[in-house]
PDB file of N, CA and C in Angstrom:
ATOM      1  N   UNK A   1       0.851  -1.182   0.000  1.00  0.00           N
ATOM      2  CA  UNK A   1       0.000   0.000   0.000  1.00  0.00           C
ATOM      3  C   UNK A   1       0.892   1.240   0.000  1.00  0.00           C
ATOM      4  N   UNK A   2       0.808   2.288  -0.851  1.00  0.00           N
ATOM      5  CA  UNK A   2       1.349   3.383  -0.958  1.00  0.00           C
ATOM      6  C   UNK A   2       1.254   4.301   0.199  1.00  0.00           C
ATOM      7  N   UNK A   3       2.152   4.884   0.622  1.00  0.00           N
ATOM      8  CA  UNK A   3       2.359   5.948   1.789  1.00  0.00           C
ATOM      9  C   UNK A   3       1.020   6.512   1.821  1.00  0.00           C
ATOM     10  N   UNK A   4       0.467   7.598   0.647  1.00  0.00           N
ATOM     11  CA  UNK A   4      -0.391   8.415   0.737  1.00  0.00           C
ATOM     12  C   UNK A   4      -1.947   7.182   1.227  1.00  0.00           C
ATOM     13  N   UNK A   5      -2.077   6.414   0.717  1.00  0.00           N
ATOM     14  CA  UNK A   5      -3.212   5.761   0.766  1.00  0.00           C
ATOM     15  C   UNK A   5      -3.065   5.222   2.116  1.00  0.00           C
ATOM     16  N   UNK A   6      -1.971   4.657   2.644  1.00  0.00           N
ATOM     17  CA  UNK A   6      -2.255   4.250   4.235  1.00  0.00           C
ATOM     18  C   UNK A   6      -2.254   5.033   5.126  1.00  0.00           C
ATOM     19  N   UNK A   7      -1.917   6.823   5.121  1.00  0.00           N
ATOM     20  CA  UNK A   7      -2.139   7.860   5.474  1.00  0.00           C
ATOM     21  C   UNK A   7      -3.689   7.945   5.519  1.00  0.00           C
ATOM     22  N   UNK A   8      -4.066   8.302   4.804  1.00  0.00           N
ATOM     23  CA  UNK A   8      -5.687   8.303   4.240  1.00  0.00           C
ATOM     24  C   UNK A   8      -6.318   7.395   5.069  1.00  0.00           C
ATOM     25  N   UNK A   9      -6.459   6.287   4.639  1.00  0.00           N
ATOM     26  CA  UNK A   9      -7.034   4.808   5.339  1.00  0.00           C
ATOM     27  C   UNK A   9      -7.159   5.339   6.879  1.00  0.00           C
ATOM     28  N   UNK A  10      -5.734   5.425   7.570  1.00  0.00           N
ATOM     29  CA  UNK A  10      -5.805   5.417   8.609  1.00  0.00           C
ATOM     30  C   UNK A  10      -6.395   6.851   9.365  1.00  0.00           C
ATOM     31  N   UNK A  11      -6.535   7.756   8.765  1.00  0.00           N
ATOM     32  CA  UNK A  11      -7.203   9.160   9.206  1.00  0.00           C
ATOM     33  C   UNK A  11      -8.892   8.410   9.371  1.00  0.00           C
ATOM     34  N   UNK A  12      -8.900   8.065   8.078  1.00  0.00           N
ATOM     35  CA  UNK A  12     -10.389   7.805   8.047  1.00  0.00           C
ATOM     36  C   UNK A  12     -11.231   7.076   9.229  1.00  0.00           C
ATOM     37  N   UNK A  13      -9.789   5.847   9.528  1.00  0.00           N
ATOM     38  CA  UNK A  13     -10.718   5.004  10.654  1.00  0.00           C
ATOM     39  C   UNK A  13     -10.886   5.988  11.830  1.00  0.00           C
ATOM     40  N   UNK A  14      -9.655   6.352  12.134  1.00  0.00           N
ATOM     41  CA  UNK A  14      -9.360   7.217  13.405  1.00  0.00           C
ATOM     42  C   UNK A  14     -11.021   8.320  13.232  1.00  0.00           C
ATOM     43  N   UNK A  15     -11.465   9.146  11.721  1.00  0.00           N
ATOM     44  CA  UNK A  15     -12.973   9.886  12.191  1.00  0.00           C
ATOM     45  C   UNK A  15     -13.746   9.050  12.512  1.00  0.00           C
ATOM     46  N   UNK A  16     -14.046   7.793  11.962  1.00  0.00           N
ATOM     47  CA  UNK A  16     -14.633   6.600  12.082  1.00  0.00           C
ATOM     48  C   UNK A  16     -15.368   6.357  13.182  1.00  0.00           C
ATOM     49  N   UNK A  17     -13.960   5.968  13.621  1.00  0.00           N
ATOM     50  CA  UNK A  17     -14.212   5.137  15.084  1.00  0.00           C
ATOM     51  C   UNK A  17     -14.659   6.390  16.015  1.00  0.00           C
ATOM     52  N   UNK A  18     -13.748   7.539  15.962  1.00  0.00           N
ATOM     53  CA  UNK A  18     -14.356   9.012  16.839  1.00  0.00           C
ATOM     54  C   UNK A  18     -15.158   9.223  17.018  1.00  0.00           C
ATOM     55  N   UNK A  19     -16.406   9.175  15.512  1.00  0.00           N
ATOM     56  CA  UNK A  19     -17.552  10.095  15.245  1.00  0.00           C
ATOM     57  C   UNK A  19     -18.201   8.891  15.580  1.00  0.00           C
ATOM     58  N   UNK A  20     -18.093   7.907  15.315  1.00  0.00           N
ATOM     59  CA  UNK A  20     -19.386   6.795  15.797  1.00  0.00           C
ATOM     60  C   UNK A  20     -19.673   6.421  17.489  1.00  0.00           C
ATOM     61  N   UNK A  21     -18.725   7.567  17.661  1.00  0.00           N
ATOM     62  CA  UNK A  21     -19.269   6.817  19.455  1.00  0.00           C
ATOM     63  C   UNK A  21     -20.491   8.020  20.140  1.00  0.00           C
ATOM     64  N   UNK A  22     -20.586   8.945  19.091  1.00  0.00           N
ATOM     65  CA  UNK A  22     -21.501  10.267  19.807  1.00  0.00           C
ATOM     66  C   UNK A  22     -22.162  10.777  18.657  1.00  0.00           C
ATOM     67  N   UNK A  23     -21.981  10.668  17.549  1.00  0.00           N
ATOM     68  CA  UNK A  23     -22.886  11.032  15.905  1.00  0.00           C
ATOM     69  C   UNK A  23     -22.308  10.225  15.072  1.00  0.00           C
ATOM     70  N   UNK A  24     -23.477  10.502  14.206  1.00  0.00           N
ATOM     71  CA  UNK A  24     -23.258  10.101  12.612  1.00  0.00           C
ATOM     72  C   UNK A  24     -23.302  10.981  11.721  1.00  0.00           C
ATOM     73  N   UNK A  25     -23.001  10.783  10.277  1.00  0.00           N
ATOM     74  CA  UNK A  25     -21.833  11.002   9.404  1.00  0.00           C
ATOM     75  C   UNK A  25     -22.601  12.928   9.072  1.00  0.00           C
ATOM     76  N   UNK A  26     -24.025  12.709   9.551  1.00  0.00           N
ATOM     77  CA  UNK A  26     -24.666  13.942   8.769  1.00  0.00           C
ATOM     78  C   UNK A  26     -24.243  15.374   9.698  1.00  0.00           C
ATOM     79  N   UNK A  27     -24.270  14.655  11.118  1.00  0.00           N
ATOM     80  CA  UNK A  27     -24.038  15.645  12.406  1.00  0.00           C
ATOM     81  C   UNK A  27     -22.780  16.030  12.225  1.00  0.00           C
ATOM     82  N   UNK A  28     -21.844  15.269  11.748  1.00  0.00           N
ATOM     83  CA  UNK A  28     -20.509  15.388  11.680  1.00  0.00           C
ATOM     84  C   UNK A  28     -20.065  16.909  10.586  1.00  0.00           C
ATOM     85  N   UNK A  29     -20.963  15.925   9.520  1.00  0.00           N
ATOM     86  CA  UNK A  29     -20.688  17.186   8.002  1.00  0.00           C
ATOM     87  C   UNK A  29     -21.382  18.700   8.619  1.00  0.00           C
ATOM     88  N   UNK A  30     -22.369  18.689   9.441  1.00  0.00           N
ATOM     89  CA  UNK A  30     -22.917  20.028   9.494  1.00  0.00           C
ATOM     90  C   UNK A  30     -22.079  20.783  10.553  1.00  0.00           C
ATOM     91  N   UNK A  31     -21.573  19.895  11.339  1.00  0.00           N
ATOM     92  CA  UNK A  31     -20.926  20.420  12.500  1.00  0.00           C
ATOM     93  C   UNK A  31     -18.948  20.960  11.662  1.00  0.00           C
ATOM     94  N   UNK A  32     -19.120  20.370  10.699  1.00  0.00           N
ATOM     95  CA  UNK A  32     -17.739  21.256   9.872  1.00  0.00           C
ATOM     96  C   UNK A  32     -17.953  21.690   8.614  1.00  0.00           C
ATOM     97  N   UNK A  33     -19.068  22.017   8.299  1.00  0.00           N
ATOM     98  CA  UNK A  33     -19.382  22.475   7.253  1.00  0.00           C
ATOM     99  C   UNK A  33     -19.342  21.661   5.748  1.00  0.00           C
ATOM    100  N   UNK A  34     -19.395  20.605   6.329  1.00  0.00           N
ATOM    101  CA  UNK A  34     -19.082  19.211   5.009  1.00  0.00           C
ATOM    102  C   UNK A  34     -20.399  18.651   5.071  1.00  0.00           C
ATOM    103  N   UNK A  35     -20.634  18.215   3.763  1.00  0.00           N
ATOM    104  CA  UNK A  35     -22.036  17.290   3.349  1.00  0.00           C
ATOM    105  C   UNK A  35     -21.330  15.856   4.199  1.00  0.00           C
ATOM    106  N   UNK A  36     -22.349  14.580   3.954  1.00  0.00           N
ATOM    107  CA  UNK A  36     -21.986  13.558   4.731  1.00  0.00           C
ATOM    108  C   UNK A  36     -21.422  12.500   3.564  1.00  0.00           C
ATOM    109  N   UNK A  37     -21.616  12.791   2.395  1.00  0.00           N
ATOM    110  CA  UNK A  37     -20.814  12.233   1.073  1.00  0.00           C
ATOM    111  C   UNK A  37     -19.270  12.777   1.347  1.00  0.00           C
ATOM    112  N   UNK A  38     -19.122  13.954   1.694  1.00  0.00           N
ATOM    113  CA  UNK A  38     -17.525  13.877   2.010  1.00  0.00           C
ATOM    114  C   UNK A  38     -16.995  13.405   3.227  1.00  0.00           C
ATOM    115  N   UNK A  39     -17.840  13.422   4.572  1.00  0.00           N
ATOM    116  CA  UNK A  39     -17.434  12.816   5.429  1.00  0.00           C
ATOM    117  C   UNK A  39     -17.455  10.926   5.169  1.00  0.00           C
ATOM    118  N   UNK A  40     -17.923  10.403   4.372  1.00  0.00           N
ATOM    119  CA  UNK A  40     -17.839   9.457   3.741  1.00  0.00           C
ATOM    120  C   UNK A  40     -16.650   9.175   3.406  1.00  0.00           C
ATOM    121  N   UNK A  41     -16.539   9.902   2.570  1.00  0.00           N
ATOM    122  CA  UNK A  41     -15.343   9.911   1.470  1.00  0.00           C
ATOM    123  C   UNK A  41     -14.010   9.900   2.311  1.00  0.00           C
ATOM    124  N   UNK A  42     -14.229  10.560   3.331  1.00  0.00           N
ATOM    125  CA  UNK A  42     -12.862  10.545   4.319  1.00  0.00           C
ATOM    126  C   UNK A  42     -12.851   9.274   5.114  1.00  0.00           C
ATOM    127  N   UNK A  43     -14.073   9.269   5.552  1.00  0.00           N
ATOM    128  CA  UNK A  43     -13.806   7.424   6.665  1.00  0.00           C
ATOM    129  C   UNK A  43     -13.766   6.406   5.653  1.00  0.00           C
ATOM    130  N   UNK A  44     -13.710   6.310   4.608  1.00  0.00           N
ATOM    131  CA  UNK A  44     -13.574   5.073   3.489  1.00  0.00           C
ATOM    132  C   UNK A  44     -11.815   5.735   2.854  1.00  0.00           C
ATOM    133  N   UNK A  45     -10.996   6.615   3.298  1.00  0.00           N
ATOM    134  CA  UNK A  45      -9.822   6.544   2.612  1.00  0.00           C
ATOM    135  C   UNK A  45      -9.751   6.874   1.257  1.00  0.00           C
ATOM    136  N   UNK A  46     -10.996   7.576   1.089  1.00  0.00           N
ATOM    137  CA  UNK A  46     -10.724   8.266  -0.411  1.00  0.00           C
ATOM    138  C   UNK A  46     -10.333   9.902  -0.468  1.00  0.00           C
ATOM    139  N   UNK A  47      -9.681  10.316  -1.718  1.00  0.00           N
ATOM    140  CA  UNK A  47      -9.169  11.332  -1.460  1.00  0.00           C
ATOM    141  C   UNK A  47      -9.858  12.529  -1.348  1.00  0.00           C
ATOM    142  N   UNK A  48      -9.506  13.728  -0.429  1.00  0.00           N
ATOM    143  CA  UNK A  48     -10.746  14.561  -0.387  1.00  0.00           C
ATOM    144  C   UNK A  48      -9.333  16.011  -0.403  1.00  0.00           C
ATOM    145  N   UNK A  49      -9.823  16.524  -0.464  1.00  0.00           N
ATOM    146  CA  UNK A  49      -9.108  17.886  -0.529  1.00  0.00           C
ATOM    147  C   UNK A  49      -8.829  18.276   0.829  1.00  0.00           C
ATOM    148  N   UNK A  50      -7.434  18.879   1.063  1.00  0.00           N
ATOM    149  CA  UNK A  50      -6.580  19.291   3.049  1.00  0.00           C
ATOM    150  C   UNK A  50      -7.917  19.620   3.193  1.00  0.00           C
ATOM    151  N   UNK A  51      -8.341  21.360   2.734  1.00  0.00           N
ATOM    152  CA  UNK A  51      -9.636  21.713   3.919  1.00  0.00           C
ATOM    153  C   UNK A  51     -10.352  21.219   4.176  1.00  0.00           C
ATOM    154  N   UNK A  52     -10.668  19.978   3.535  1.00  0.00           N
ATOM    155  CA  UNK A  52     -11.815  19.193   4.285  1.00  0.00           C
ATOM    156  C   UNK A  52     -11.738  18.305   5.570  1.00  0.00           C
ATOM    157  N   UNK A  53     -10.401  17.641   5.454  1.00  0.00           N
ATOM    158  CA  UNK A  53      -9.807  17.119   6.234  1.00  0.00           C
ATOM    159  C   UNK A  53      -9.398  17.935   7.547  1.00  0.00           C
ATOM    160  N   UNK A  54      -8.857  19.326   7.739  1.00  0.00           N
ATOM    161  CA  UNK A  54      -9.111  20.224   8.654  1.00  0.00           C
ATOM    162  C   UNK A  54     -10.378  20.626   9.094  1.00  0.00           C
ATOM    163  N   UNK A  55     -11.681  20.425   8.359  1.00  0.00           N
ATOM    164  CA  UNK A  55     -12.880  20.958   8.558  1.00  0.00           C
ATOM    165  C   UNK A  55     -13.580  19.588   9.314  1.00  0.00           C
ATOM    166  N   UNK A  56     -12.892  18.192   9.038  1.00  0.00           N
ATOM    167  CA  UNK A  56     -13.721  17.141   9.513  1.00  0.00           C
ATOM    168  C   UNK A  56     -13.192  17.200  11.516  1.00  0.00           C
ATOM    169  N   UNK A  57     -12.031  17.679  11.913  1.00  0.00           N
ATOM    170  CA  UNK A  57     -11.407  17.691  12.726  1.00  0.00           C
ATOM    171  C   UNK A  57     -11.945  18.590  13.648  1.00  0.00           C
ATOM    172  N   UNK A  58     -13.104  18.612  14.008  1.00  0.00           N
ATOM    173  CA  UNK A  58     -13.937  19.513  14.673  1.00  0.00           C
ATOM    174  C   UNK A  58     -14.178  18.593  16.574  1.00  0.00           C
TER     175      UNK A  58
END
């Protein structure tokens, strides 16, 4: 697995596992200004653009 992708992967679980113990994916996106297709997109390790990734970190 390539650096960048096990970077990724592993951010994702880490919102994952975070956000599933007190919300889900929609509370998450409104609470950083992200739809829940990008907070998706981040706990599945796909690529999303830095500010989003700073914006999921709420």
């Amino acid at each position: 697995m390539q650096k960048t992708q096990y970077l990724l992967s592993s951010i994702g679980e880490l919102v994952k596992n975070t956000r599933s113990t007190s919300m889900d994916q929609n509370e998450l996106g409104t609470l950083g200004g992200l739809g829940r297709n990008t907070v998706s997109s981040i706990e599945n390790g796909k690529s999303v653009n830095a500010q989003s990734l700073f914006l999921v970190d709420h």
